[in-house]
PDB file of N, CA and C in Angstrom:
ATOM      1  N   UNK A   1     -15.071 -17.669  -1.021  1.00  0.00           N
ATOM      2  CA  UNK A   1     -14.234 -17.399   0.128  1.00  0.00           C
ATOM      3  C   UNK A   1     -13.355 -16.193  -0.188  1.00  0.00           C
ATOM      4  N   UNK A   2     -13.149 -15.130   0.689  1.00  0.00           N
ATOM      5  CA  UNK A   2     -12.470 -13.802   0.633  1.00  0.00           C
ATOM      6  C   UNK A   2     -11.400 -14.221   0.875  1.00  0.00           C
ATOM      7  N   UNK A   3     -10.387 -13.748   0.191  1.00  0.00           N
ATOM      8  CA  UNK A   3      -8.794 -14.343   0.289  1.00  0.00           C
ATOM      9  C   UNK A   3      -7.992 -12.653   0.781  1.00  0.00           C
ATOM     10  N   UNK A   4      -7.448 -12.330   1.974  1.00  0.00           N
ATOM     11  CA  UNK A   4      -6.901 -11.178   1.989  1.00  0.00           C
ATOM     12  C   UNK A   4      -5.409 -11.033   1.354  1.00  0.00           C
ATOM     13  N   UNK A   5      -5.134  -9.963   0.646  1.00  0.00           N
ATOM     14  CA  UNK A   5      -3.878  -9.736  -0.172  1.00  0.00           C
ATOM     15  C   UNK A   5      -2.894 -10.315   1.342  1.00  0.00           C
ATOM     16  N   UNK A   6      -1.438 -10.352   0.695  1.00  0.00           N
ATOM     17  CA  UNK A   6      -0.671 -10.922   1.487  1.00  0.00           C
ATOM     18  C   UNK A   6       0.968 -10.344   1.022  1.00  0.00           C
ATOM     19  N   UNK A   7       1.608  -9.164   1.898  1.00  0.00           N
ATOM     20  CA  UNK A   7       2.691  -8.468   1.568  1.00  0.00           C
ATOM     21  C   UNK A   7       4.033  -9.186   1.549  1.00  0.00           C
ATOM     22  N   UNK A   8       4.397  -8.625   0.492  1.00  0.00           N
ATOM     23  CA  UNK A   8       5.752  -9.094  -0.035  1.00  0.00           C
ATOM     24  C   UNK A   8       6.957  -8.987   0.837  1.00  0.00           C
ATOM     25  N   UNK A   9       8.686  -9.668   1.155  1.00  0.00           N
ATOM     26  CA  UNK A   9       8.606  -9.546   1.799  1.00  0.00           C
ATOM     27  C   UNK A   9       9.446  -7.978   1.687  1.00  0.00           C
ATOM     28  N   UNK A  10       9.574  -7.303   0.446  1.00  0.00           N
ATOM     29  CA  UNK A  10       9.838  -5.699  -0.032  1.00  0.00           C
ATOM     30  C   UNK A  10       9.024  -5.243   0.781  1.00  0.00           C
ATOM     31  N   UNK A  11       8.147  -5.282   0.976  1.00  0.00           N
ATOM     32  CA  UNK A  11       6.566  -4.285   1.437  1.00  0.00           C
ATOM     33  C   UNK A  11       6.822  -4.169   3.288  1.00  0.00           C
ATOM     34  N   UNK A  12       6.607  -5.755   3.690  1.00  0.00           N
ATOM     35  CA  UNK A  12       7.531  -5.700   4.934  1.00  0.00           C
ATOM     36  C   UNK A  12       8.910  -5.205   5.534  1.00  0.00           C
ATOM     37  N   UNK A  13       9.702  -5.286   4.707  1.00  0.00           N
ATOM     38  CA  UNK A  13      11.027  -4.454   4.805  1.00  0.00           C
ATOM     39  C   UNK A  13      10.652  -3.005   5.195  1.00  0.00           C
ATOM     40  N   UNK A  14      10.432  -2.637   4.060  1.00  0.00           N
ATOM     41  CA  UNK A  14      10.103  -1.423   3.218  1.00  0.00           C
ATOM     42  C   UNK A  14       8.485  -0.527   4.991  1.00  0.00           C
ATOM     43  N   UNK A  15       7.998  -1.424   5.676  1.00  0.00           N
ATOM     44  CA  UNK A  15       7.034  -1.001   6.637  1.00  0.00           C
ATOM     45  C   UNK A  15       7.987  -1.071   7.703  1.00  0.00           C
ATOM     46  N   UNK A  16       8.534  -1.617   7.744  1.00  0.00           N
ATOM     47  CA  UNK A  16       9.379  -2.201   9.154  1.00  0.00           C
ATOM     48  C   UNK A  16      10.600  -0.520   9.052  1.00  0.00           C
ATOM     49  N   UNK A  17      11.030  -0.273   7.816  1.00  0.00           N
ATOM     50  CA  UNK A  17      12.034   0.315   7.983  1.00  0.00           C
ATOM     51  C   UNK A  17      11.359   2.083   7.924  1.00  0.00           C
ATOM     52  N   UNK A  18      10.043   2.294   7.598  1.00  0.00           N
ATOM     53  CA  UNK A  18       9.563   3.002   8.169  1.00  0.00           C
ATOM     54  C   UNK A  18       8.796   3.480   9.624  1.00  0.00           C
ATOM     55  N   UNK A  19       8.405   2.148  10.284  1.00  0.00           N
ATOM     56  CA  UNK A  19       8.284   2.215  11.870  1.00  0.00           C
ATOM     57  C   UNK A  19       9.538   2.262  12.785  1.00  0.00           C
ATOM     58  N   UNK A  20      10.557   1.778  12.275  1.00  0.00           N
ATOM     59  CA  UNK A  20      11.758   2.732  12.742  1.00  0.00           C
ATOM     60  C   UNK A  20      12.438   3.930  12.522  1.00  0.00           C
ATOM     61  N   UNK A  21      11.793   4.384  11.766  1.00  0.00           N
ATOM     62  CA  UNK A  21      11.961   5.720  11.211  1.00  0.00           C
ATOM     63  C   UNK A  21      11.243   6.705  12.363  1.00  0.00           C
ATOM     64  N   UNK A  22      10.219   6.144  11.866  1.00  0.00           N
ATOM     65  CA  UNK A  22       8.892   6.646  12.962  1.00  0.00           C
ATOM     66  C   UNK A  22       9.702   6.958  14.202  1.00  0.00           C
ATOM     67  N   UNK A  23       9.970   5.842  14.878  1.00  0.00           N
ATOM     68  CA  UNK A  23      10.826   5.335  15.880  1.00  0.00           C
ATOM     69  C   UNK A  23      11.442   6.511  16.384  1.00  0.00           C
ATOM     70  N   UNK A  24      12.584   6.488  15.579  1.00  0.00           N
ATOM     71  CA  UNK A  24      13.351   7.054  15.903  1.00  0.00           C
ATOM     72  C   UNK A  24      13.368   9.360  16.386  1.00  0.00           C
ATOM     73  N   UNK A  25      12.151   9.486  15.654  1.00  0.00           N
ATOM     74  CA  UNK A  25      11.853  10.782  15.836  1.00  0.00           C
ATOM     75  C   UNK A  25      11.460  11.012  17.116  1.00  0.00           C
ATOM     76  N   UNK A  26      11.266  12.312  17.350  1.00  0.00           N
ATOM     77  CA  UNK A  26      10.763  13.188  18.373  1.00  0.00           C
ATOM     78  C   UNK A  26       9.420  13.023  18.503  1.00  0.00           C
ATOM     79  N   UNK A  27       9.040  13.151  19.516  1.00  0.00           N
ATOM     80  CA  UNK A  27       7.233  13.037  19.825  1.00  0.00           C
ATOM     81  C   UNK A  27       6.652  14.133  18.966  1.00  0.00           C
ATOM     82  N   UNK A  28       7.364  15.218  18.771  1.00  0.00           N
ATOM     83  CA  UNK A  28       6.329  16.412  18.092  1.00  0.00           C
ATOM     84  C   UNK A  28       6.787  15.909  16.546  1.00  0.00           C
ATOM     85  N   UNK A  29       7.753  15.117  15.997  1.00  0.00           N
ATOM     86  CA  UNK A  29       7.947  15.046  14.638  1.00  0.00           C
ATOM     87  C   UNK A  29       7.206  13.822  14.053  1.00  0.00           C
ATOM     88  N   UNK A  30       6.607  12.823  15.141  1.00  0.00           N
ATOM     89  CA  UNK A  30       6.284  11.986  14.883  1.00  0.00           C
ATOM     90  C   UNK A  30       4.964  11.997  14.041  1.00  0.00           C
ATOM     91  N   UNK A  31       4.260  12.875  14.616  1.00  0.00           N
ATOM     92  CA  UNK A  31       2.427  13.346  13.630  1.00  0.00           C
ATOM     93  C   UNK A  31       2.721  13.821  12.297  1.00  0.00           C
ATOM     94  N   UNK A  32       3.836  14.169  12.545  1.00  0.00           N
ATOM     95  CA  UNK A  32       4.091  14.932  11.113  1.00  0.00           C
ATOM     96  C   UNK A  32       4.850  14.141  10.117  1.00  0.00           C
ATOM     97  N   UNK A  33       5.097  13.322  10.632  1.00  0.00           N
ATOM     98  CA  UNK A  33       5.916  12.069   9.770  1.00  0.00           C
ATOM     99  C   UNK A  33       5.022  11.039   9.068  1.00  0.00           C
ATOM    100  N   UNK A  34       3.988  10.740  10.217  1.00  0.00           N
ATOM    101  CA  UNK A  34       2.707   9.858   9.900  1.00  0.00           C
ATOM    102  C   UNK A  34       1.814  10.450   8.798  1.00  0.00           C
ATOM    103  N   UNK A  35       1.552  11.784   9.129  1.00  0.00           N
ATOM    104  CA  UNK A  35       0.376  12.178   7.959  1.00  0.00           C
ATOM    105  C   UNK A  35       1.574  12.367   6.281  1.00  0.00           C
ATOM    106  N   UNK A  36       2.719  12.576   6.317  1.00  0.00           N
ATOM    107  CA  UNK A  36       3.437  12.517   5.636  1.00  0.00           C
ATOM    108  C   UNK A  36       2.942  11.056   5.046  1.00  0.00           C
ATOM    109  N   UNK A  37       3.291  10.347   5.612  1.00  0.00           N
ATOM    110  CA  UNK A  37       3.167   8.827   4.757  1.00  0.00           C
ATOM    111  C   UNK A  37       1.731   8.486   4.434  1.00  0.00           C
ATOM    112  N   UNK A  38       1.297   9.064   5.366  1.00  0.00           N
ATOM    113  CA  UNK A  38      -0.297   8.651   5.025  1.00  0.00           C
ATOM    114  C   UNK A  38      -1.166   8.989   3.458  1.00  0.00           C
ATOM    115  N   UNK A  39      -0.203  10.540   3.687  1.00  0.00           N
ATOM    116  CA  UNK A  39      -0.602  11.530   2.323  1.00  0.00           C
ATOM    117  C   UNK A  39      -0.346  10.483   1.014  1.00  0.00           C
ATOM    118  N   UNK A  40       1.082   9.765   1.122  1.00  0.00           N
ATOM    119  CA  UNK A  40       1.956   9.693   0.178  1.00  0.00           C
ATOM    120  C   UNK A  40       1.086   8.272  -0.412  1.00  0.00           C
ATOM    121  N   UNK A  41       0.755   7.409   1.080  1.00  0.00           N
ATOM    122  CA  UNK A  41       0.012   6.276   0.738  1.00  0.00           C
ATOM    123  C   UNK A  41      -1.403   6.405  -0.156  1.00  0.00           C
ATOM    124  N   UNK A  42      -2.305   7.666   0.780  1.00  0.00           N
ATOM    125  CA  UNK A  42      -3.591   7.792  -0.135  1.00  0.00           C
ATOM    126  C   UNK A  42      -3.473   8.218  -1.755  1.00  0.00           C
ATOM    127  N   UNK A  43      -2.585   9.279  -1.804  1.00  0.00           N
ATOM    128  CA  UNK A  43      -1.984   9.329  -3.538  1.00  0.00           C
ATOM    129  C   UNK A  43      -1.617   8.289  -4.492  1.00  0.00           C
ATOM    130  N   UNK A  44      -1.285   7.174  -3.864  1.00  0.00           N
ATOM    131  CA  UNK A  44      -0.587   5.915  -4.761  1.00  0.00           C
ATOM    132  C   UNK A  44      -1.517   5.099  -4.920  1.00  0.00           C
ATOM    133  N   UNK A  45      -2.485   4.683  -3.515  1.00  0.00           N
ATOM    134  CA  UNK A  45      -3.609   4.338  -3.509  1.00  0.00           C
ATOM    135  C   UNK A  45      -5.084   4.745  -4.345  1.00  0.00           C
ATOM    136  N   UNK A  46      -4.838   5.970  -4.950  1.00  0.00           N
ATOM    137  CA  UNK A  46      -6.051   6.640  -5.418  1.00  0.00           C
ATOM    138  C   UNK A  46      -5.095   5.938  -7.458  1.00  0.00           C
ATOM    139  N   UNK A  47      -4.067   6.488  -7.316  1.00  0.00           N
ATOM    140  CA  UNK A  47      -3.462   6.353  -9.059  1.00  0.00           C
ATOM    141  C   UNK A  47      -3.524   4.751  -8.676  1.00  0.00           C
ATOM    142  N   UNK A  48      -3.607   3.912  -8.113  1.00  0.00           N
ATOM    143  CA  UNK A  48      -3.754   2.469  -8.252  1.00  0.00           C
ATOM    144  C   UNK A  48      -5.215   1.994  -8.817  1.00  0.00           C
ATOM    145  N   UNK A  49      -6.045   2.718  -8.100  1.00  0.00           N
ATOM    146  CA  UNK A  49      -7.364   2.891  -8.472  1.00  0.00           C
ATOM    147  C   UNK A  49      -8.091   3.053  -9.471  1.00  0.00           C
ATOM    148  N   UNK A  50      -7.415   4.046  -9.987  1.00  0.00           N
ATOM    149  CA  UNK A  50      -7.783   4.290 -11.127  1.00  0.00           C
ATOM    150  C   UNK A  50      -7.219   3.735 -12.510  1.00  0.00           C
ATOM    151  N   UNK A  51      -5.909   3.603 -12.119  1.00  0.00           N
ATOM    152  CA  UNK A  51      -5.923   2.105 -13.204  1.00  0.00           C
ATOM    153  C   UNK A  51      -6.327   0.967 -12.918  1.00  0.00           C
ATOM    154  N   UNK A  52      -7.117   0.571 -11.889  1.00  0.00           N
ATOM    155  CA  UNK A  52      -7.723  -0.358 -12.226  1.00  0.00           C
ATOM    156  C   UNK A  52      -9.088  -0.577 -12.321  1.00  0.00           C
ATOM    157  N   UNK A  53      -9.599   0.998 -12.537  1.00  0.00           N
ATOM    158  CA  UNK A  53     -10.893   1.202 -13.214  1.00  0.00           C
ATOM    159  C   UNK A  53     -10.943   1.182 -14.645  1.00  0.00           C
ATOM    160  N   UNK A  54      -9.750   1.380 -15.449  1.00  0.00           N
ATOM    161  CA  UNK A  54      -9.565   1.670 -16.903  1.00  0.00           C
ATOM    162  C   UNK A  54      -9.162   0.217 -17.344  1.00  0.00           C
ATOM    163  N   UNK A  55      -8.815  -0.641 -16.692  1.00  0.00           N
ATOM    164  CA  UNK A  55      -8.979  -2.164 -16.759  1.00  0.00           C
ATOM    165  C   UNK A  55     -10.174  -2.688 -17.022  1.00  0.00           C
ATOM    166  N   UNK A  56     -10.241  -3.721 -18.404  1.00  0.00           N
ATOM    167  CA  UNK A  56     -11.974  -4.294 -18.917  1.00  0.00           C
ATOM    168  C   UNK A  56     -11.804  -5.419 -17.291  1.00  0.00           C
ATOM    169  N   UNK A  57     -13.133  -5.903 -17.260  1.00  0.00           N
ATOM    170  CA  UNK A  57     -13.461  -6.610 -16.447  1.00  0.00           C
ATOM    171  C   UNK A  57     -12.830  -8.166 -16.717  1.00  0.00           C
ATOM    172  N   UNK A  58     -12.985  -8.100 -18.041  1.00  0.00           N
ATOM    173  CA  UNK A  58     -12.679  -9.885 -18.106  1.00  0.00           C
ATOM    174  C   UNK A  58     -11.033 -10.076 -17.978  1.00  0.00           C
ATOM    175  N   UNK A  59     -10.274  -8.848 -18.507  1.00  0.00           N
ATOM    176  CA  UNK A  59      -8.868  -8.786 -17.722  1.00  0.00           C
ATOM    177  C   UNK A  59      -8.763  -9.244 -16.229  1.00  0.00           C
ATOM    178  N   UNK A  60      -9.217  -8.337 -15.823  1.00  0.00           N
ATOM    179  CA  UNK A  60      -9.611  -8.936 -14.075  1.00  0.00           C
ATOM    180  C   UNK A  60      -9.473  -9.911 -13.667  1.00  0.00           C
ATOM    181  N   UNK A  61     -11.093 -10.016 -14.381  1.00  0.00           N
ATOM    182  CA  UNK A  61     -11.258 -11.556 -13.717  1.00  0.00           C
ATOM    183  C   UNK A  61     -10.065 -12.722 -14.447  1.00  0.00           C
ATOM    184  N   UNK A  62      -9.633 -12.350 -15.036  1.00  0.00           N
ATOM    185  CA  UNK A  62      -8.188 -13.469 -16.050  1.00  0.00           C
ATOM    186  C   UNK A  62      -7.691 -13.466 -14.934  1.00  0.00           C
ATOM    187  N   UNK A  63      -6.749 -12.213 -14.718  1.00  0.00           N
ATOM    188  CA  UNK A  63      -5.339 -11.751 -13.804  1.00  0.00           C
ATOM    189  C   UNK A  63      -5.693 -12.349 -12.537  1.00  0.00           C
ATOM    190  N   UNK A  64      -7.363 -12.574 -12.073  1.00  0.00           N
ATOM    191  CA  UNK A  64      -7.508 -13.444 -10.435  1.00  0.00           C
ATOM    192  C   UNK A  64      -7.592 -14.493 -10.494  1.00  0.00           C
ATOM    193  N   UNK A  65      -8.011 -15.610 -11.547  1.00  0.00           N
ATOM    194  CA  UNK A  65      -8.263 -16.404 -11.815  1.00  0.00           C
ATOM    195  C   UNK A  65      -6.800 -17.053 -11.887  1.00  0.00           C
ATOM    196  N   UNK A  66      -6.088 -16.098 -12.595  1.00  0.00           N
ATOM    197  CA  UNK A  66      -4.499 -16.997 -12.778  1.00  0.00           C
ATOM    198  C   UNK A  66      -3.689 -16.797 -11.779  1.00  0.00           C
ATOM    199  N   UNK A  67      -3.999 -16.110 -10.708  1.00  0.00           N
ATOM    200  CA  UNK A  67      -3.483 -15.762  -9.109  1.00  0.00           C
ATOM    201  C   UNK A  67      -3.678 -16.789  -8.247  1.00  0.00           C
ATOM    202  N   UNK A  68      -4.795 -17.726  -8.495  1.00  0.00           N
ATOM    203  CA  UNK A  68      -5.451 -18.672  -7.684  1.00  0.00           C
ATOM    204  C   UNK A  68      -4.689 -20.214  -7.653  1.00  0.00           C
TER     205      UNK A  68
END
């Protein structure tokens, strides 16, 4: 069974207080605010990645196993 991750409630804060951010801008500042975060997200997302390609497998599977 696929279990989907489930955000903290930092992560929620932390989204919430950027859609009011969002919010709060100008229609023309708003695209430019979005690909801003978007950028910032795919960068953190890619260095997340890759440490957890340099991670052995049976680590892994430990660290999910003891999540469960």
């Amino acid at each position: 069974m696929s279990r989907f991750p489930t955000l903290s409630p930092n992560t929620m804060d932390f989204l919430g207080n950027l859609d009011r951010q969002e919010n709060g801008l100008p229609e023309n500042q708003r695209r430019e605010f979005e690909l801003a975060v978007e950028t910032e997200l795919e960068d953190v997302l890619e260095a997340f990645n890759a440490e957890v390609k340099n991670v052995p497998n049976q680590q892994l599977n430990d660290a999910h196993l003891n999540n469960k």
